[in-house]
PDB file of N, CA and C in Angstrom:
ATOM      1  N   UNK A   1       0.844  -1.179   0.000  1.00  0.00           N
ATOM      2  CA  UNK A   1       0.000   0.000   0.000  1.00  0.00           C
ATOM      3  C   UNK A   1       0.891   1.244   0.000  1.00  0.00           C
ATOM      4  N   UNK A   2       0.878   2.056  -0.961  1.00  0.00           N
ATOM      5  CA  UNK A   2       1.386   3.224  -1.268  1.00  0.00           C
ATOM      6  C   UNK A   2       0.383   4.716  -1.154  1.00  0.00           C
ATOM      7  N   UNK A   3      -0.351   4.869  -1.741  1.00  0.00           N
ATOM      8  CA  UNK A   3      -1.466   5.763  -1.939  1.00  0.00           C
ATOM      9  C   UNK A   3      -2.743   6.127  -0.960  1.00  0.00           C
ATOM     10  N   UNK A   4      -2.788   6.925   0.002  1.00  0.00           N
ATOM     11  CA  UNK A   4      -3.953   6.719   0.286  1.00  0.00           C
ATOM     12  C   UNK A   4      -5.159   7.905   0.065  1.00  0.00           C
ATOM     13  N   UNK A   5      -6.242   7.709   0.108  1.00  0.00           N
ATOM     14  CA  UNK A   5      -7.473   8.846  -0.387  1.00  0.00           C
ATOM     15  C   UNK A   5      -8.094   8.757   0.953  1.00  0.00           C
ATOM     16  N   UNK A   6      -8.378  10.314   1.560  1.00  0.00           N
ATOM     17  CA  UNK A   6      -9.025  10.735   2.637  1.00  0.00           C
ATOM     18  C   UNK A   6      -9.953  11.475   2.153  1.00  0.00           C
ATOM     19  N   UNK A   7     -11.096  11.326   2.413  1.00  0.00           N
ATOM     20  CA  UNK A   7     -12.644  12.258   2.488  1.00  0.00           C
ATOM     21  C   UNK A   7     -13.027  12.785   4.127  1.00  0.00           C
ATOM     22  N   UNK A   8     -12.548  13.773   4.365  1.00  0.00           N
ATOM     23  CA  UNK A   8     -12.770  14.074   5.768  1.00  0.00           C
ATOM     24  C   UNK A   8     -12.760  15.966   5.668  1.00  0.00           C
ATOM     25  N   UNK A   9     -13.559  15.937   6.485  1.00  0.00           N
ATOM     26  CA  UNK A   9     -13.662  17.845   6.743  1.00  0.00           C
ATOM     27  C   UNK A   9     -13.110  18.423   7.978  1.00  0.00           C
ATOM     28  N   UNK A  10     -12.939  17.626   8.882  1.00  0.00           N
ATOM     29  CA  UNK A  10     -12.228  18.019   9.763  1.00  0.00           C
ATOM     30  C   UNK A  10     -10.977  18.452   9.923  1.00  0.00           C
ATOM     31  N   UNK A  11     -10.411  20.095  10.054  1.00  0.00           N
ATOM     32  CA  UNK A  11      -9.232  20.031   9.907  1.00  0.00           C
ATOM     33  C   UNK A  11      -8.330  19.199  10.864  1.00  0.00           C
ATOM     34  N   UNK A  12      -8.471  19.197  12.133  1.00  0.00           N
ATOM     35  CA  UNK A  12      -7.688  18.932  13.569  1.00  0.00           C
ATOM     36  C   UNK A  12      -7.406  17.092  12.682  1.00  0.00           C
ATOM     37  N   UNK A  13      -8.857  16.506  12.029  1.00  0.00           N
ATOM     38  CA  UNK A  13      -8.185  15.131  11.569  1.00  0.00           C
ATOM     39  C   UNK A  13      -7.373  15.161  10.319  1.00  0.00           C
ATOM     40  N   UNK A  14      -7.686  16.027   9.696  1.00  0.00           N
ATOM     41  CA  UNK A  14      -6.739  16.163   8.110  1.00  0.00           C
ATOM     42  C   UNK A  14      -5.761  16.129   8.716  1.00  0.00           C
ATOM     43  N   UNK A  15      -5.115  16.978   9.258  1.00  0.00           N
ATOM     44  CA  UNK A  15      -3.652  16.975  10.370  1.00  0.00           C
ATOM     45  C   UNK A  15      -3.087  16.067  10.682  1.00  0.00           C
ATOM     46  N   UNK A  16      -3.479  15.735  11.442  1.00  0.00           N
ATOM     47  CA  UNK A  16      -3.409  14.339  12.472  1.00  0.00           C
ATOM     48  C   UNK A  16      -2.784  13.058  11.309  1.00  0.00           C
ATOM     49  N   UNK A  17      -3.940  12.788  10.783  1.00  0.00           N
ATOM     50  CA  UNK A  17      -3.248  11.674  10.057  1.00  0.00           C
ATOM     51  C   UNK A  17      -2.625  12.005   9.063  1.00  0.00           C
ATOM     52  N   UNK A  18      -2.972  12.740   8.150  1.00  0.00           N
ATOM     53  CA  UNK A  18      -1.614  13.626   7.076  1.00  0.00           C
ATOM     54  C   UNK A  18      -0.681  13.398   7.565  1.00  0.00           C
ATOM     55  N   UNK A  19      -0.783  13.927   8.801  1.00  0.00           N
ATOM     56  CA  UNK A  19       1.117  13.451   9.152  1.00  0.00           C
ATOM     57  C   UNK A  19       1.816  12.309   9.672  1.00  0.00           C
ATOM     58  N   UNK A  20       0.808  11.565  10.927  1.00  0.00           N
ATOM     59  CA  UNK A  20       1.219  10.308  10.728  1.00  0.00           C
ATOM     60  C   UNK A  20       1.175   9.288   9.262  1.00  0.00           C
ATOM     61  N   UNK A  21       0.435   9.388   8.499  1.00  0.00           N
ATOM     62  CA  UNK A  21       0.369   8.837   7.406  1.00  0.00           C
ATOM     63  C   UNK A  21       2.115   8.774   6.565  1.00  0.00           C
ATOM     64  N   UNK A  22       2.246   9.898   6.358  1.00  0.00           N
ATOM     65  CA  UNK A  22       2.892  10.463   6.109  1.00  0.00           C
ATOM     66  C   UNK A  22       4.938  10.203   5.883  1.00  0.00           C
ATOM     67  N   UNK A  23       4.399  10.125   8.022  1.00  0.00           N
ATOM     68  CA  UNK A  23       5.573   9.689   8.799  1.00  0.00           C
ATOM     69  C   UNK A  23       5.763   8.211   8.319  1.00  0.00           C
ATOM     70  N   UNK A  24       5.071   7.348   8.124  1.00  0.00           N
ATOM     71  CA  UNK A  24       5.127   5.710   7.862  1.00  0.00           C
ATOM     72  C   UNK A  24       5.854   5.985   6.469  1.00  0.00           C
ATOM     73  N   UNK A  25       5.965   7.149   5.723  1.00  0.00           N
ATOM     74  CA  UNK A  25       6.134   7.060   4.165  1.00  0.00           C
ATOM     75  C   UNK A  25       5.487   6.678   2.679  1.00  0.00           C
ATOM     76  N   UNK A  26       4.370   7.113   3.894  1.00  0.00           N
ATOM     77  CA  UNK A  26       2.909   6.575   2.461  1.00  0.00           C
ATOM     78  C   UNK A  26       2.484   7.999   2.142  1.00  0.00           C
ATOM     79  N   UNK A  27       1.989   8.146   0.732  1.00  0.00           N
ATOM     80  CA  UNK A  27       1.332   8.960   0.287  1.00  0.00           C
ATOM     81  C   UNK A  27      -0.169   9.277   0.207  1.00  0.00           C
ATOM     82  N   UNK A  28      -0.631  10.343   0.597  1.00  0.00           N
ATOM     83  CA  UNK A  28      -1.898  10.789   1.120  1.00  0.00           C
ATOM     84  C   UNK A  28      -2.647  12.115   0.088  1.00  0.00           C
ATOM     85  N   UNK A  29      -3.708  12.027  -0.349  1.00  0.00           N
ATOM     86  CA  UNK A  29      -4.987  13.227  -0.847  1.00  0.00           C
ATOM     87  C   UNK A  29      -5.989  13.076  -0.380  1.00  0.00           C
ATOM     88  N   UNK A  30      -6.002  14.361   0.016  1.00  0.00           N
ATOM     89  CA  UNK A  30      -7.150  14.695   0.811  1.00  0.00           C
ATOM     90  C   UNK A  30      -8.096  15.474  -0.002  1.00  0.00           C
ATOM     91  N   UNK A  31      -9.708  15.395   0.433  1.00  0.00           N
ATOM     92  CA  UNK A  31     -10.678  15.760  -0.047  1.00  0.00           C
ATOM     93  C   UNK A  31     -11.954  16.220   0.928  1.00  0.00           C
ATOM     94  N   UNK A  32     -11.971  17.434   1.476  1.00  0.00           N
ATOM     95  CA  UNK A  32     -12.990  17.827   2.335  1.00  0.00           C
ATOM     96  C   UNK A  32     -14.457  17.564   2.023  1.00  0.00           C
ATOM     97  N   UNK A  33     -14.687  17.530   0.637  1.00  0.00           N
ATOM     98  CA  UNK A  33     -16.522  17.804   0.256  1.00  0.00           C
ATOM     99  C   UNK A  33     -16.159  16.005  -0.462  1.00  0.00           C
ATOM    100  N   UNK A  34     -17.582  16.464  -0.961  1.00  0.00           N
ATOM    101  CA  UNK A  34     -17.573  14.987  -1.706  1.00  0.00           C
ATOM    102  C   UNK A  34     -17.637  15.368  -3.184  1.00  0.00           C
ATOM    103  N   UNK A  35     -17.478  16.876  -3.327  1.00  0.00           N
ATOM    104  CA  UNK A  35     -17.161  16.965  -4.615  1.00  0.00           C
ATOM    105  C   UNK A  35     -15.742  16.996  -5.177  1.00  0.00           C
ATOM    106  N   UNK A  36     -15.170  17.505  -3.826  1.00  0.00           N
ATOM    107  CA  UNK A  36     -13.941  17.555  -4.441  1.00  0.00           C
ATOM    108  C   UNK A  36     -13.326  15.903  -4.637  1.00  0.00           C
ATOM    109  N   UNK A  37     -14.437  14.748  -3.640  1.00  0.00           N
ATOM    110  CA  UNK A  37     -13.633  13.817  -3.900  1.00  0.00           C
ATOM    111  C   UNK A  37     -13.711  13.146  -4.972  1.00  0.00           C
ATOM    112  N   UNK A  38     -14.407  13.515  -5.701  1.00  0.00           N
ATOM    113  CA  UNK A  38     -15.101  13.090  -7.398  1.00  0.00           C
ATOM    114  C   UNK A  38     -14.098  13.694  -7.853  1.00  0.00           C
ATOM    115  N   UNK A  39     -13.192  14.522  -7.748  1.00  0.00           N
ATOM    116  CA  UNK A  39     -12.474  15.366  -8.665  1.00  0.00           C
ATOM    117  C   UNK A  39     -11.303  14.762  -8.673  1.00  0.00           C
ATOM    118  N   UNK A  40     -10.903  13.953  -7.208  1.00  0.00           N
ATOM    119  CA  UNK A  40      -9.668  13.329  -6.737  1.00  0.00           C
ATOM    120  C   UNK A  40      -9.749  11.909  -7.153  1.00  0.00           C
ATOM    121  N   UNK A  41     -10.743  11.511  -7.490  1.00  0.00           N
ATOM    122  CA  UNK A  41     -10.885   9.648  -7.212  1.00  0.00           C
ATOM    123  C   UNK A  41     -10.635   9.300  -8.659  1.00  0.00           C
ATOM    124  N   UNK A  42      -9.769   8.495  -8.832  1.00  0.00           N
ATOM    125  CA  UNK A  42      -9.854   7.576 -10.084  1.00  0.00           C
ATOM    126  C   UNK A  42      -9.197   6.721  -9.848  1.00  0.00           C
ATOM    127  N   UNK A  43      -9.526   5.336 -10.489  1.00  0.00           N
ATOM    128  CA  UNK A  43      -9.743   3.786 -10.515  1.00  0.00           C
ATOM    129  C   UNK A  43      -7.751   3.687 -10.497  1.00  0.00           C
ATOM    130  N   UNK A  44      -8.114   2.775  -9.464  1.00  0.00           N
ATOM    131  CA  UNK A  44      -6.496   2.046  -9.296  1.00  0.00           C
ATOM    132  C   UNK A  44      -5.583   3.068  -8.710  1.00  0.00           C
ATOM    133  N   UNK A  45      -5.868   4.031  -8.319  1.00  0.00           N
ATOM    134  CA  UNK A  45      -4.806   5.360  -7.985  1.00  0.00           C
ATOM    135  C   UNK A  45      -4.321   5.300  -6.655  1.00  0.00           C
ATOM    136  N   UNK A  46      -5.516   4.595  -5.934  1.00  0.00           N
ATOM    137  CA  UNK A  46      -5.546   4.292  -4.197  1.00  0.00           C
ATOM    138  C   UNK A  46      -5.391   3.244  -4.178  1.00  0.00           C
ATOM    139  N   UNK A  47      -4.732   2.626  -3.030  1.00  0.00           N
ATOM    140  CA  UNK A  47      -5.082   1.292  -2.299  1.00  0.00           C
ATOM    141  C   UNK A  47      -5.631   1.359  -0.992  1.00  0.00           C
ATOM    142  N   UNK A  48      -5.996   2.531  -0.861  1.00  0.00           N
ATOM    143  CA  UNK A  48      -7.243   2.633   0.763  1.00  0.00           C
ATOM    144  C   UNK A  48      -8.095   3.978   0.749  1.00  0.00           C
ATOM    145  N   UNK A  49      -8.847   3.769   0.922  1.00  0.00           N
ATOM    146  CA  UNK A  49      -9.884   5.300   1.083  1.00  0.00           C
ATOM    147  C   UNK A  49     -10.311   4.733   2.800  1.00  0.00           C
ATOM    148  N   UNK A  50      -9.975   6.534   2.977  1.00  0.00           N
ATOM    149  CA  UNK A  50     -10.708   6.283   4.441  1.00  0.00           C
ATOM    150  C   UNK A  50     -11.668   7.474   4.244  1.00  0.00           C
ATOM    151  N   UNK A  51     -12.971   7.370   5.120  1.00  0.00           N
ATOM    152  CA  UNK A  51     -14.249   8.321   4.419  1.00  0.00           C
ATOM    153  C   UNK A  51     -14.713   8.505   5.681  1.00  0.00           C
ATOM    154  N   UNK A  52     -15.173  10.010   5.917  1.00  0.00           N
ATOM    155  CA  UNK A  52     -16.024  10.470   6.863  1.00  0.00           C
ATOM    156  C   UNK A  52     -17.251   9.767   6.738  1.00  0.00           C
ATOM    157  N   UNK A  53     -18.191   9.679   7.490  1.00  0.00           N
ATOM    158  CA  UNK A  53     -19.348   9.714   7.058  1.00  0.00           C
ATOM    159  C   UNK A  53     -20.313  10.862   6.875  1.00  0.00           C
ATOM    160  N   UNK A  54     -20.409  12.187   7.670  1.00  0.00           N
ATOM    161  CA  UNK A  54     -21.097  12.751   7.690  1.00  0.00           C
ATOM    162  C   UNK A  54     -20.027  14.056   7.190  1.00  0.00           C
ATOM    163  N   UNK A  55     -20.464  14.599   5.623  1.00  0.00           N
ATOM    164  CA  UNK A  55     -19.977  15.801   4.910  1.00  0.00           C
ATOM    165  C   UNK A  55     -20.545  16.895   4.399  1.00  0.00           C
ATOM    166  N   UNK A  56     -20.207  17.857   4.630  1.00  0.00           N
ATOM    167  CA  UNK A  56     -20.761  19.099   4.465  1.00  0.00           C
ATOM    168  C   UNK A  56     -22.182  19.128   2.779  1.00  0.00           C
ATOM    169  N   UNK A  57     -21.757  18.456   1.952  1.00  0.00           N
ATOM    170  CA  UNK A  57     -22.546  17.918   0.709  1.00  0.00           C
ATOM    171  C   UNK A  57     -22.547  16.392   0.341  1.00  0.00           C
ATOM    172  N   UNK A  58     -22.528  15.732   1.288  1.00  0.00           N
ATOM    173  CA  UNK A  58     -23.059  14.392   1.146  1.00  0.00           C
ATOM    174  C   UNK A  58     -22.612  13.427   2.004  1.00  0.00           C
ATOM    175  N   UNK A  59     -22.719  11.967   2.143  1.00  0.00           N
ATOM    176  CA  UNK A  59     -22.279  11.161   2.630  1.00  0.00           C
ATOM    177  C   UNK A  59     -21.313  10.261   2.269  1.00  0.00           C
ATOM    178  N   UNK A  60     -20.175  10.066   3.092  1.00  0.00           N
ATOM    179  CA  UNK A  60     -19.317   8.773   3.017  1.00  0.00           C
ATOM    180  C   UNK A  60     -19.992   7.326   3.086  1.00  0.00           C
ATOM    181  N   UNK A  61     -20.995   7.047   2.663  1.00  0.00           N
ATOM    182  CA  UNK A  61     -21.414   6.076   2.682  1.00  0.00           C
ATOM    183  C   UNK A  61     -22.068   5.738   1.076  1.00  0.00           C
ATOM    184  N   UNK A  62     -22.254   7.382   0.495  1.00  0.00           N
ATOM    185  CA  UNK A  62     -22.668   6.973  -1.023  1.00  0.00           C
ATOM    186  C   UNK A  62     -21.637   7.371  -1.414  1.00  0.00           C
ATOM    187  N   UNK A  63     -20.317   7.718  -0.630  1.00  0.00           N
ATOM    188  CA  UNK A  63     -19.057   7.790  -1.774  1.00  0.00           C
ATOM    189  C   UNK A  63     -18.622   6.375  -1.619  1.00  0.00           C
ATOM    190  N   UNK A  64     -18.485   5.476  -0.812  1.00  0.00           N
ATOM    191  CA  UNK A  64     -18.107   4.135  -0.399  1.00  0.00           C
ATOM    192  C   UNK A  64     -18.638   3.272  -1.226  1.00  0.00           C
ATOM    193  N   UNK A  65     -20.130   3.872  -1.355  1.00  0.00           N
ATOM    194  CA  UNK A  65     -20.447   2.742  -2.815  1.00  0.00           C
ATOM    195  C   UNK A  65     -20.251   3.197  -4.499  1.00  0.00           C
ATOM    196  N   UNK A  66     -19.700   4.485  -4.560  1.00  0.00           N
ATOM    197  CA  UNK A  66     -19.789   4.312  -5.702  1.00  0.00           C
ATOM    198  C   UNK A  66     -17.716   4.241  -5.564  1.00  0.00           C
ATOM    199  N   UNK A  67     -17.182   4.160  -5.281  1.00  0.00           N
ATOM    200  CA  UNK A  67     -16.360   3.411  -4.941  1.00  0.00           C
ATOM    201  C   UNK A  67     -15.907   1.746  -5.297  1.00  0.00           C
ATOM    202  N   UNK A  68     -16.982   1.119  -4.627  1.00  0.00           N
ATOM    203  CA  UNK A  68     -17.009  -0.143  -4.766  1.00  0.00           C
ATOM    204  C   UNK A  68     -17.689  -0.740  -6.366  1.00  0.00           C
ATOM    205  N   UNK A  69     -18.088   0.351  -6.542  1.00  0.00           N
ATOM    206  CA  UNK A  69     -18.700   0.065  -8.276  1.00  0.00           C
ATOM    207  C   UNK A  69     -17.528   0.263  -9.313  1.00  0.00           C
ATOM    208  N   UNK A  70     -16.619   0.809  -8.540  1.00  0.00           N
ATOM    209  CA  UNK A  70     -15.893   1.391 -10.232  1.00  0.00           C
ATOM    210  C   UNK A  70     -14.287   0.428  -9.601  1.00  0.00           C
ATOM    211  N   UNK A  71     -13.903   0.121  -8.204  1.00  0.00           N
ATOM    212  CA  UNK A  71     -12.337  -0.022  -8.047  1.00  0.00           C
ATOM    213  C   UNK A  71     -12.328  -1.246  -7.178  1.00  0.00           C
ATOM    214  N   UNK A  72     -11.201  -1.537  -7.120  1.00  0.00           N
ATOM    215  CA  UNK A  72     -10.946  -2.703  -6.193  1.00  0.00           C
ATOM    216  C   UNK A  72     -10.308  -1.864  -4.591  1.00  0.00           C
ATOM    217  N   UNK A  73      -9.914  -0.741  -4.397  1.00  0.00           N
ATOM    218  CA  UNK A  73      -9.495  -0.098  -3.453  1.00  0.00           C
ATOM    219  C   UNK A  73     -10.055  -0.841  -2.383  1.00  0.00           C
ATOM    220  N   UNK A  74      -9.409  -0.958  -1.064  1.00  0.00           N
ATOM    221  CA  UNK A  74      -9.736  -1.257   0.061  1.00  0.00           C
ATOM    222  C   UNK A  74     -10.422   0.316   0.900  1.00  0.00           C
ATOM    223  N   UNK A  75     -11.459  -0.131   1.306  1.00  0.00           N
ATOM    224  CA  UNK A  75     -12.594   1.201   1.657  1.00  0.00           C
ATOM    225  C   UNK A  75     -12.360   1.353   3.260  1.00  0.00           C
ATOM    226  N   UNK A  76     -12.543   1.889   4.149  1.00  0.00           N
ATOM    227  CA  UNK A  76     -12.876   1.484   5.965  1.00  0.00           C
ATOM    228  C   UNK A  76     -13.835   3.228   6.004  1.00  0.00           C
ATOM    229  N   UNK A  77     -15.480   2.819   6.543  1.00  0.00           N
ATOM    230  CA  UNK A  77     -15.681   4.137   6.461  1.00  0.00           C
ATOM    231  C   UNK A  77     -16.368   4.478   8.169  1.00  0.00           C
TER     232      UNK A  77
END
């Protein structure tokens, strides 16, 4: 696992794990809305999405499935 995709609005957590993430030597994009994460997501790019559930314009739970429609990515939401 190299890549990872964050959907989260929280700054104090963008932080947090950005940098531990980071520190391990893995690579991290982040995406506050769920539009921007449409803008960020494409097939095979990630090997983990981690997803808020509750976002300022939608849910981590209909980004999780359309997710699971298009990639093999490992999801945890």
């Amino acid at each position: 696992m190299k890549r990872l995709f964050l959907l989260e609005d929280d700054l104090s957590l963008i932080n947090g794990l950005s940098f531990a993430v980071k520190k391990e030597g893995y690579e991290i994009d982040v995406a506050r809305t769920v539009l921007e994460g449409d803008t960020l997501w494409a097939d095979d790019k990630y090997d983990l999405a981690i997803l808020d559930v509750s976002l300022p314009d939608g849910s981590g739970f209909d980004f999780c499935r359309k997710i699971r429609r298009t990639s093999k990515a490992y999801v945890r939401v």
